[in-house]
N, C-alpha and C. Protein backbone atom coordinates (compact mmCIF):
# COMPACT_ATOMS: atom_id res chain seq x y z
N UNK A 1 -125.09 51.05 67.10
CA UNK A 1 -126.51 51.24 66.84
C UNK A 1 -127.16 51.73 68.12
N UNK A 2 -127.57 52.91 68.04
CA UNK A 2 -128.32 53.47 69.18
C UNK A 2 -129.84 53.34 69.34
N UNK A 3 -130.11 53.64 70.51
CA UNK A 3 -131.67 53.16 69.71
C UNK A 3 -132.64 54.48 69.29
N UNK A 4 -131.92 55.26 69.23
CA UNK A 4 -132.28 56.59 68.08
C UNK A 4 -131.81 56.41 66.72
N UNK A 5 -130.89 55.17 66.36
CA UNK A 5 -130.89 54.46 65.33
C UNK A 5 -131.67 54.05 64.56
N UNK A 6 -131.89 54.04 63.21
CA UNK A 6 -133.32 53.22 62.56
C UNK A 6 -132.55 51.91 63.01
N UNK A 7 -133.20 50.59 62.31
CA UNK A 7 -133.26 49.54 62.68
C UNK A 7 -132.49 49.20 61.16
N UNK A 8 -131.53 47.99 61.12
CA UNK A 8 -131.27 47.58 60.07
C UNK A 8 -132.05 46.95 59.30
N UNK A 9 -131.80 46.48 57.94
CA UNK A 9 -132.62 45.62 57.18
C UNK A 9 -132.38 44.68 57.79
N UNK A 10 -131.47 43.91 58.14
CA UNK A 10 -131.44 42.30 58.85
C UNK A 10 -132.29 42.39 60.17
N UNK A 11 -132.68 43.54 60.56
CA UNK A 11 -133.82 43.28 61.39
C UNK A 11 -135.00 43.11 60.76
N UNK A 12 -135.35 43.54 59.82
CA UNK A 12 -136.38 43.21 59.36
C UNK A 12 -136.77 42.07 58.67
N UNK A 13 -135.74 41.86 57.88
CA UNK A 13 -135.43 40.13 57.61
C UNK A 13 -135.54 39.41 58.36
N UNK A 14 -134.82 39.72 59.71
CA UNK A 14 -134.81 38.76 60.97
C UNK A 14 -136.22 38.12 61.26
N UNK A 15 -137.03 39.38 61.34
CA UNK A 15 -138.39 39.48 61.46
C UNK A 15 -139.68 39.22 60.70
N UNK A 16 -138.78 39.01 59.24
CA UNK A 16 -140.02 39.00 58.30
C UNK A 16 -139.61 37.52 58.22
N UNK A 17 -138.43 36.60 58.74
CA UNK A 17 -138.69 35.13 58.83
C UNK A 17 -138.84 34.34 59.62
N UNK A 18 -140.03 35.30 60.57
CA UNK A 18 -140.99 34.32 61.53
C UNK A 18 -142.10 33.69 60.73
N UNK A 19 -142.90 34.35 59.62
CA UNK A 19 -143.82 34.59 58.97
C UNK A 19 -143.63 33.20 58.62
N UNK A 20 -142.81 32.97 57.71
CA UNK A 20 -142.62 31.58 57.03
C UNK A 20 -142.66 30.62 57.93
N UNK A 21 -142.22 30.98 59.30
CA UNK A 21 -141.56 29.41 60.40
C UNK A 21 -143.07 29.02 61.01
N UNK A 22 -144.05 29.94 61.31
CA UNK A 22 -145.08 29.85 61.62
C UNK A 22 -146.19 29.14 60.42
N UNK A 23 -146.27 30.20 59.53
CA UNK A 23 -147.13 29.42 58.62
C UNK A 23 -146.61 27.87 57.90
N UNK A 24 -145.39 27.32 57.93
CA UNK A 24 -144.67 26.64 57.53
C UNK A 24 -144.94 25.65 58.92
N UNK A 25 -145.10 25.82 59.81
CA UNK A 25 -145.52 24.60 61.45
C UNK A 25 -146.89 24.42 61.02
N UNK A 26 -147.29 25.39 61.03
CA UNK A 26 -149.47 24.99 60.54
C UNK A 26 -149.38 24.26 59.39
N UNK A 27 -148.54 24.45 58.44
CA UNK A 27 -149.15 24.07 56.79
C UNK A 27 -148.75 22.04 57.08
N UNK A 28 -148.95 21.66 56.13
CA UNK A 28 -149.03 20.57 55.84
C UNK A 28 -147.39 19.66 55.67
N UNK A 29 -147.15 18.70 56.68
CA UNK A 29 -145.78 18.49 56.66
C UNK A 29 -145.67 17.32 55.66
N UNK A 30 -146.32 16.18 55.91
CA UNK A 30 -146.13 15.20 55.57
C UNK A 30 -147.54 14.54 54.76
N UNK A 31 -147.24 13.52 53.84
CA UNK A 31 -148.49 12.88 53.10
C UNK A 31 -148.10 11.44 53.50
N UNK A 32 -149.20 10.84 54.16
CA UNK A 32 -149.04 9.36 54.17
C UNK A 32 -150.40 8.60 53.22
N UNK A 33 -149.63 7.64 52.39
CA UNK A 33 -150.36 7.14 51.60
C UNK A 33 -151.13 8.21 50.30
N UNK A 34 -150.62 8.61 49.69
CA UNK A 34 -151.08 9.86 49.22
C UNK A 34 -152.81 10.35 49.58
N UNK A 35 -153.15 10.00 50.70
CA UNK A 35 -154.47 10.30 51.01
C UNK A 35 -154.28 11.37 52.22
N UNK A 36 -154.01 10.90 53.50
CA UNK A 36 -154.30 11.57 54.64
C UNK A 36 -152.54 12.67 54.52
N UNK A 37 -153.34 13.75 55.32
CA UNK A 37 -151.94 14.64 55.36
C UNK A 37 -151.86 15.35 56.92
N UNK A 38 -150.74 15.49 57.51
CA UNK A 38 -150.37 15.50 58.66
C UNK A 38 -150.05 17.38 58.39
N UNK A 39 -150.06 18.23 59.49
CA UNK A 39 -149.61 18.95 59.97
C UNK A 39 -148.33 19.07 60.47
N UNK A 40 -147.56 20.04 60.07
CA UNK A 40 -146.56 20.09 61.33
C UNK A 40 -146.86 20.12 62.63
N UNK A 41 -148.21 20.98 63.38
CA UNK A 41 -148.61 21.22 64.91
C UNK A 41 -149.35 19.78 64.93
N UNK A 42 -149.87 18.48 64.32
CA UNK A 42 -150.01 17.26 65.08
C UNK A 42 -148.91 17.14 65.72
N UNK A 43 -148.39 16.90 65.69
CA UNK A 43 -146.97 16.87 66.38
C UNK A 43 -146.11 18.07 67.04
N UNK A 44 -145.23 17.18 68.12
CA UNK A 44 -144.44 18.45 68.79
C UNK A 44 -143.93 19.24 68.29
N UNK A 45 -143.42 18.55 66.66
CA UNK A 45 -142.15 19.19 66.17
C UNK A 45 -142.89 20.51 65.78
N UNK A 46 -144.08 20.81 64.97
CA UNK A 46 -144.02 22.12 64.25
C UNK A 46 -144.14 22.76 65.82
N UNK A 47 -144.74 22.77 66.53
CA UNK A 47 -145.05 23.42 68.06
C UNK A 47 -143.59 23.70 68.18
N UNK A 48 -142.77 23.03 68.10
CA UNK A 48 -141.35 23.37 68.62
C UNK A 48 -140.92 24.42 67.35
N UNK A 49 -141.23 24.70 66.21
CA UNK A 49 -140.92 25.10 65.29
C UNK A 49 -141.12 26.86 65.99
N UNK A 50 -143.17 26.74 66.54
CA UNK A 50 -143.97 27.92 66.74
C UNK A 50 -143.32 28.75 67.39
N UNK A 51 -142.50 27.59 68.99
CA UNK A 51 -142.33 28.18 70.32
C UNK A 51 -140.82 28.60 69.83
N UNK A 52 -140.05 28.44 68.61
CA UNK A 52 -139.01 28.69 68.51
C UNK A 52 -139.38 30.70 68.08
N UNK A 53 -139.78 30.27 66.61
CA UNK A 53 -140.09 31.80 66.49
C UNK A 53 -140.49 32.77 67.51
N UNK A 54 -141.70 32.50 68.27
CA UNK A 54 -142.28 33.13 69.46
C UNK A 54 -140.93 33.55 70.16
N UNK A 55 -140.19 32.52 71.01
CA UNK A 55 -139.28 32.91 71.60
C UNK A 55 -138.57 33.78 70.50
N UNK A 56 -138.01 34.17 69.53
CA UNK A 56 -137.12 35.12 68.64
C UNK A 56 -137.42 36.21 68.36
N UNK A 57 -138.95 36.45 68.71
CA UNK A 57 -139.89 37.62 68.15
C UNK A 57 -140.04 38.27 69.70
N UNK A 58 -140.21 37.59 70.38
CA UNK A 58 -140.22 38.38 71.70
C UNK A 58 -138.41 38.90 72.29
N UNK A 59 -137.29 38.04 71.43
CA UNK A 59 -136.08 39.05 72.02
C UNK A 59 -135.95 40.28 70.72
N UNK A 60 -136.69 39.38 69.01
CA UNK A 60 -136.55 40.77 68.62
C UNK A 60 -136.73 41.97 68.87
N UNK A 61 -138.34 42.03 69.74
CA UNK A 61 -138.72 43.11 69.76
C UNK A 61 -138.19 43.60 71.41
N UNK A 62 -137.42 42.88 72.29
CA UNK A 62 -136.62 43.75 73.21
C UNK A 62 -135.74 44.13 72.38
N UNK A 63 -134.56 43.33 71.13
CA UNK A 63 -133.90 44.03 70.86
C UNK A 63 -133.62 45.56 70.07
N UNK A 64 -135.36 45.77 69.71
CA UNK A 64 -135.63 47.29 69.22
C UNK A 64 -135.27 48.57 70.06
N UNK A 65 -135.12 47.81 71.11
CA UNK A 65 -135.59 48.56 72.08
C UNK A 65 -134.16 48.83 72.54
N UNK A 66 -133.58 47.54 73.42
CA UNK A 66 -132.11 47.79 74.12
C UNK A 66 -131.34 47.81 73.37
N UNK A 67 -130.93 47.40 71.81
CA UNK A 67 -129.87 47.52 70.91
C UNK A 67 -128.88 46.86 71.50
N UNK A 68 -128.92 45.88 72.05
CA UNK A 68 -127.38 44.86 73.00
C UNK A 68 -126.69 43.63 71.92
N UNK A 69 -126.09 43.31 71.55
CA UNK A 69 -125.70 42.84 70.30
C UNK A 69 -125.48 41.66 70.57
N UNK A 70 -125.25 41.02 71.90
CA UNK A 70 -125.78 39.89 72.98
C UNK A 70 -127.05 39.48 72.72
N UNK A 71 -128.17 40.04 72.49
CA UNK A 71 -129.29 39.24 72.40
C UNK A 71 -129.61 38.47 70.99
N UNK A 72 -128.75 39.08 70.02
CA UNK A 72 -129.11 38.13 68.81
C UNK A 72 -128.78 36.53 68.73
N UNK A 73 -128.17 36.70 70.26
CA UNK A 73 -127.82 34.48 70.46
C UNK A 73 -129.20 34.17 70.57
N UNK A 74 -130.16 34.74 70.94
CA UNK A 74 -131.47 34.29 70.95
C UNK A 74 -132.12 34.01 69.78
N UNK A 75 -132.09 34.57 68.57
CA UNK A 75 -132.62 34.37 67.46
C UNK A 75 -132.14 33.59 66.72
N UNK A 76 -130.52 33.57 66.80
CA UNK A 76 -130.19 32.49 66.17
C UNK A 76 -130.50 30.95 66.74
N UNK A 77 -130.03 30.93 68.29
CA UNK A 77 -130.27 29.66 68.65
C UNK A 77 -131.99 29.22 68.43
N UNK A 78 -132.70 29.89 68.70
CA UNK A 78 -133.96 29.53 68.05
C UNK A 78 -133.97 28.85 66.52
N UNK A 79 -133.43 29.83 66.08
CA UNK A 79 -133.42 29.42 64.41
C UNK A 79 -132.48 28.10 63.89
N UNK A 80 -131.58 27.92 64.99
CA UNK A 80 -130.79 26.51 65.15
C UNK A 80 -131.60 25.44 64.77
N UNK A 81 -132.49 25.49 66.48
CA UNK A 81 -133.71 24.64 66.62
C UNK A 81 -134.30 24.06 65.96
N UNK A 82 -135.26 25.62 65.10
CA UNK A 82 -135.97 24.98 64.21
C UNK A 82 -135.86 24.79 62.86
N UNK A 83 -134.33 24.73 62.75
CA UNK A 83 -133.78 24.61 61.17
C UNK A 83 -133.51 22.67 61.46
N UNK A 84 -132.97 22.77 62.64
CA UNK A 84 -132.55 21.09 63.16
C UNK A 84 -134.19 20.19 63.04
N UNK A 85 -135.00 20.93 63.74
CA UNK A 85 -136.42 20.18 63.47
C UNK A 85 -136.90 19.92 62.26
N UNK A 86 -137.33 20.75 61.85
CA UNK A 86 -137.33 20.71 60.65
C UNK A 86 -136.72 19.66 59.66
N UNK A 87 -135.45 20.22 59.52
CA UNK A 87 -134.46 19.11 59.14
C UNK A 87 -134.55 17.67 59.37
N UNK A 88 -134.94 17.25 60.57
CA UNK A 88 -134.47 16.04 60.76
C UNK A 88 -136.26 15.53 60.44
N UNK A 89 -136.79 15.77 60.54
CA UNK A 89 -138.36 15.23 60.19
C UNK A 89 -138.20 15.17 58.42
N UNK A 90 -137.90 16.10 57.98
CA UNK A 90 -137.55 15.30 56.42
C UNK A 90 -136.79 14.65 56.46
N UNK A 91 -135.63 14.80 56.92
CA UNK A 91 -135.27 13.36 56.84
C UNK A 91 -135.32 11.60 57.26
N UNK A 92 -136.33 12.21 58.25
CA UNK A 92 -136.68 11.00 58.86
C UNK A 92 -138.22 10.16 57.55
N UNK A 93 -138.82 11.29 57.36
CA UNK A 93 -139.90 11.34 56.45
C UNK A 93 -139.60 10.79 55.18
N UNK A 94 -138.11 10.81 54.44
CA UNK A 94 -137.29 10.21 53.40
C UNK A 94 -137.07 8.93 53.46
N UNK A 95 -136.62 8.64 54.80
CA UNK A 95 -135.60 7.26 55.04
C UNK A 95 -136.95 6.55 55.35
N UNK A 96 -137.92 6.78 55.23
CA UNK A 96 -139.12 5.76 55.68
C UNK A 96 -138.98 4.41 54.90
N UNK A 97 -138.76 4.51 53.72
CA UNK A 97 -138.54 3.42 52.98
C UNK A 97 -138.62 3.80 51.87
N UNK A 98 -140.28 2.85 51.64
CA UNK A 98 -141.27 3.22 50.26
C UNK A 98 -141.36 4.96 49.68
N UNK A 99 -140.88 5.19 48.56
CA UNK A 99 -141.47 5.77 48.31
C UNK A 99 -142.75 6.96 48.35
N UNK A 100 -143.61 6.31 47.75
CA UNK A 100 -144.82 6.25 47.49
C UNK A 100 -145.86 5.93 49.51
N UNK A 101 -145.02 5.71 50.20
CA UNK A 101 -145.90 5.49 51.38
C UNK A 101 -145.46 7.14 52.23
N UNK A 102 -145.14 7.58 52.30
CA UNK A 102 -144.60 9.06 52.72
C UNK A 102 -143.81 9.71 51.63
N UNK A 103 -144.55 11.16 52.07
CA UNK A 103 -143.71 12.62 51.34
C UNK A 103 -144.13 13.76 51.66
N UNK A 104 -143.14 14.20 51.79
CA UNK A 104 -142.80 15.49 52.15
C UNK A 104 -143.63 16.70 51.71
N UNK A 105 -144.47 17.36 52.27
CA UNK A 105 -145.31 18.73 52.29
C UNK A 105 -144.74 20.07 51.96
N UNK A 106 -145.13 21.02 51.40
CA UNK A 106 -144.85 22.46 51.30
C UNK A 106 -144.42 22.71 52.75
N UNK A 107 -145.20 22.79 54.06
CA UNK A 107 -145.31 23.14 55.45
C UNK A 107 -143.74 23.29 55.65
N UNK A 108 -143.18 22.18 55.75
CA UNK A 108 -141.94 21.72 55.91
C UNK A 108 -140.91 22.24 55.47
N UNK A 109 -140.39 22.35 54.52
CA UNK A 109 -139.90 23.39 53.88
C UNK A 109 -139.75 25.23 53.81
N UNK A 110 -141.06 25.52 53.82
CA UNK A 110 -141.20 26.54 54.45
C UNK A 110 -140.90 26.98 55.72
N UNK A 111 -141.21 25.77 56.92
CA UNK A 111 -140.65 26.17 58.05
C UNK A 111 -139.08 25.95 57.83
N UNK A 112 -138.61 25.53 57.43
CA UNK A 112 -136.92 25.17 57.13
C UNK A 112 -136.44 26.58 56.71
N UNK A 113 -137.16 27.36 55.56
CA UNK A 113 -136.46 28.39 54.78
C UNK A 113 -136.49 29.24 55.66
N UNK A 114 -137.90 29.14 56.25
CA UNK A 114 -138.35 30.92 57.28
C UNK A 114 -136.90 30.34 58.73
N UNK A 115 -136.92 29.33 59.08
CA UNK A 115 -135.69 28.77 60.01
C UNK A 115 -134.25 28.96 59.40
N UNK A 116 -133.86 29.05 58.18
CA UNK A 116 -132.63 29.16 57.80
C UNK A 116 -132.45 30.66 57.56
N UNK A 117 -133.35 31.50 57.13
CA UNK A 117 -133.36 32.74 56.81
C UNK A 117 -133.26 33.46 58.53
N UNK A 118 -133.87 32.65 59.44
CA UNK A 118 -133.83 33.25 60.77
C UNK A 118 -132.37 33.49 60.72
N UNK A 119 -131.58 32.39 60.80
CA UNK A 119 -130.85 32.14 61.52
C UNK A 119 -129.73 33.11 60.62
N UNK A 120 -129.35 33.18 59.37
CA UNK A 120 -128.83 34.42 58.86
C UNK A 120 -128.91 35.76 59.12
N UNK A 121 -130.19 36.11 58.94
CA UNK A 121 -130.52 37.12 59.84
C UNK A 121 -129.77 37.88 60.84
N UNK A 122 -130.47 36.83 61.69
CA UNK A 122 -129.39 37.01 63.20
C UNK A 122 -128.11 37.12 63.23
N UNK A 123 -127.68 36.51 62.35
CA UNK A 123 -125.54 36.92 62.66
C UNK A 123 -125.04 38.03 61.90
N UNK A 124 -126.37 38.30 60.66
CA UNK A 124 -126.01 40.08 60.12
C UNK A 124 -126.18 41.00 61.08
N UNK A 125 -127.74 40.96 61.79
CA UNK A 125 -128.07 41.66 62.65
C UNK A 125 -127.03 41.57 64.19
N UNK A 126 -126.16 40.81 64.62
CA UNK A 126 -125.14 40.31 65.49
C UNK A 126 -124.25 41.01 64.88
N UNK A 127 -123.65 41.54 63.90
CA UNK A 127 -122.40 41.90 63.34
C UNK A 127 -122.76 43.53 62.91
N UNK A 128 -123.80 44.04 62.77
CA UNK A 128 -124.37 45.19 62.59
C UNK A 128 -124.72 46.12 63.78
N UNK A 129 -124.91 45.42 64.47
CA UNK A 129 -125.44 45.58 66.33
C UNK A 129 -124.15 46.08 66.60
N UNK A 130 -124.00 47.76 66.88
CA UNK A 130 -123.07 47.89 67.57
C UNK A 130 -122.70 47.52 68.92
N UNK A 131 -122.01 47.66 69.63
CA UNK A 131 -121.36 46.69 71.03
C UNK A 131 -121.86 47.91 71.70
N UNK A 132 -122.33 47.03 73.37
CA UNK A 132 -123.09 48.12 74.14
C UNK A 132 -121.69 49.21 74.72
N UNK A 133 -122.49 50.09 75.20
CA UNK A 133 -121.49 51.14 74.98
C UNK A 133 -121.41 51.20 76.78
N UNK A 134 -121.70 50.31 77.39
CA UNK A 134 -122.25 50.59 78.97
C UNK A 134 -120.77 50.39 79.74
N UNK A 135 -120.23 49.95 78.82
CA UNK A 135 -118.75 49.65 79.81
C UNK A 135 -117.41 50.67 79.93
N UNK A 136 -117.90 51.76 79.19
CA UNK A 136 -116.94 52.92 78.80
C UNK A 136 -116.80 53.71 80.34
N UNK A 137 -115.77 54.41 80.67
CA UNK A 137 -115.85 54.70 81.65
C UNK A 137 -115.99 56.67 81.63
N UNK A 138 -116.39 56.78 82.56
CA UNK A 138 -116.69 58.39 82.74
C UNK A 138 -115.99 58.94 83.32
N UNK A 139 -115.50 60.90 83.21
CA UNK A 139 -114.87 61.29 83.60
C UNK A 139 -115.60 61.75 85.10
N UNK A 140 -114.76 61.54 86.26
CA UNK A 140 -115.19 62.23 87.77
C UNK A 140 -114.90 63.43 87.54
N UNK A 141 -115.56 64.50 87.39
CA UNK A 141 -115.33 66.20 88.19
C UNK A 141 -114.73 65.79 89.18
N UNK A 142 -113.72 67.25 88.87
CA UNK A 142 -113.01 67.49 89.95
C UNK A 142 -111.86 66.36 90.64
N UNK A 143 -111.61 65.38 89.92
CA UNK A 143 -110.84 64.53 89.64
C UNK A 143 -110.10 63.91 88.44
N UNK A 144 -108.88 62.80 88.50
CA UNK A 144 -108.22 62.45 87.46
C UNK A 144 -108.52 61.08 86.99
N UNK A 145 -109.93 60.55 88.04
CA UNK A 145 -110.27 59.32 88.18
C UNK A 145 -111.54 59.01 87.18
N UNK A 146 -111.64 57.91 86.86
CA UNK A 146 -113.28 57.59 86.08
C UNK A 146 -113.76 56.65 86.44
N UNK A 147 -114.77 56.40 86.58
CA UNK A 147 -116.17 55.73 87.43
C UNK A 147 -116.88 54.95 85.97
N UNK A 148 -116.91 53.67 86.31
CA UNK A 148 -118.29 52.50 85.09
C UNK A 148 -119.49 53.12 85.88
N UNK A 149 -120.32 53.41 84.67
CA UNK A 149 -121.85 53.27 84.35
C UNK A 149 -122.60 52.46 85.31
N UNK A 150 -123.17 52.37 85.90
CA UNK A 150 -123.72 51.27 86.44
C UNK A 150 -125.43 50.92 85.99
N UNK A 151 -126.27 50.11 86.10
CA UNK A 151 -127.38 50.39 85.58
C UNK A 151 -127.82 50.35 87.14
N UNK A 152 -129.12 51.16 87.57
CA UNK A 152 -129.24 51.37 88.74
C UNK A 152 -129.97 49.74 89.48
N UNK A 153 -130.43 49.33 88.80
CA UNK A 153 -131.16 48.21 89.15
C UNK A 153 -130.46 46.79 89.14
N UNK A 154 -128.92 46.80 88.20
CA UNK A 154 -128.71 46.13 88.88
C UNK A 154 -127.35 46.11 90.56
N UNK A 155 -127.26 47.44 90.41
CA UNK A 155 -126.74 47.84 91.37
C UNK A 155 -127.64 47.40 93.13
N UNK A 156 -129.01 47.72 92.97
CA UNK A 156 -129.86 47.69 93.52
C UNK A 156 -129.86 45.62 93.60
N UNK A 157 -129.69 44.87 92.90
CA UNK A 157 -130.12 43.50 93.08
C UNK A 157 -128.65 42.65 93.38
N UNK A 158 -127.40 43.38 93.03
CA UNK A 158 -126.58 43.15 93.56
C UNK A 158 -126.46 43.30 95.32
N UNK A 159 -126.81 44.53 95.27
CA UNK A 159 -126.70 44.79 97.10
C UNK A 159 -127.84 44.08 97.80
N UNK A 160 -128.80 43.52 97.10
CA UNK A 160 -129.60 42.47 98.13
C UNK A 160 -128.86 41.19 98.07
N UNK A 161 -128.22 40.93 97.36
CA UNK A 161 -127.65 39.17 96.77
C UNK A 161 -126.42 39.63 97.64
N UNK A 162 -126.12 40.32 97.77
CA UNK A 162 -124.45 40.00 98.48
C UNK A 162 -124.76 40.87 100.07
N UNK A 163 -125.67 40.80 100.87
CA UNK A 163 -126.26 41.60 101.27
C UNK A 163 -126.04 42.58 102.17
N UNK A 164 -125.59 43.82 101.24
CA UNK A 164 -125.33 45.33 101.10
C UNK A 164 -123.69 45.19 101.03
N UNK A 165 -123.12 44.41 100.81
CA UNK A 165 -121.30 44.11 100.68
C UNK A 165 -120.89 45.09 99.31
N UNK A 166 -121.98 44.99 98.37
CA UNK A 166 -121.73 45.74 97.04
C UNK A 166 -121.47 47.24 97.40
């Protein structure tokens, strides 16, 4: 995948299941006493839900860009996160005891699906992502020898870190 490539559908999937993980942290997690109803963002957990997507949407949209098939560990492990959060707050929200004294919200769920759909996503888009092409080696003119690619910058941060040995 080059990035004169269109973009796959699992990118867009990838992307169209932030939508759910977000509105699914705001919406309504839990009912106590069938009167008062909790948020996912009262709590850390939907925030951890938010900062998960956020973080996935900001490597999606480098990965529009660099096409590195390495960065989709970012979306998934996000989507880990907040499939595990998620997860474990219903179930913690279940095992309460009673019934009737806690239950489970739309919010919740939704952040789970838009979190499980992340995380699929990502290993289509990981398996679709062609492999960077930066390690191929080039032919030298005027020689029988070939020279790696280097990217100039980090050539440049290598020779300060090892300093000028590179």
């Amino acid at each position: 995948m080059d990035s004169a490539d269109p973009l796959p559908k699992s990118y867009w999937l990838a992307l169209g299941s932030l939508v759910p993980m977000v509105l699914g942290a705001f919406g309504p997690w839990v009912t106590v006493l069938q009167t008062v109803t909790f948020s996912g963002t009262d709590d850390n957990a939907g925030k951890t839900v938010v900062g998960c997507a956020a973080a996935a949407g900001l490597i999606l949209a480098l990965l529009a860009r660099v096409r590195n098939r390495w960065l989709c560990i970012v979306p998934f492990l996000a989507a880990a996160l907040g499939t595990w959060v998620a997860g474990y707050n219903i179930h913690d929200i279940r095992s309460a005891g009673d019934p009737g004294l806690e239950s489970t919200e739309w919010g919740i769920w939704v952040a789970l699906a838009g979190s499980i759909g992340l995380g699929l996503a990502s290993i289509v888009l990981g398996v679709q992502t062609k492999p960077d092409r930066r390690d191929e080696r080039i032919p030298i003119p005027g020689s029988t020898g070939k020279a790696k690619a280097r990217n100039p910058w980090g050539v440049f941060v290598l020779a300060i870190v090892t300093f000028g040995g590179y």
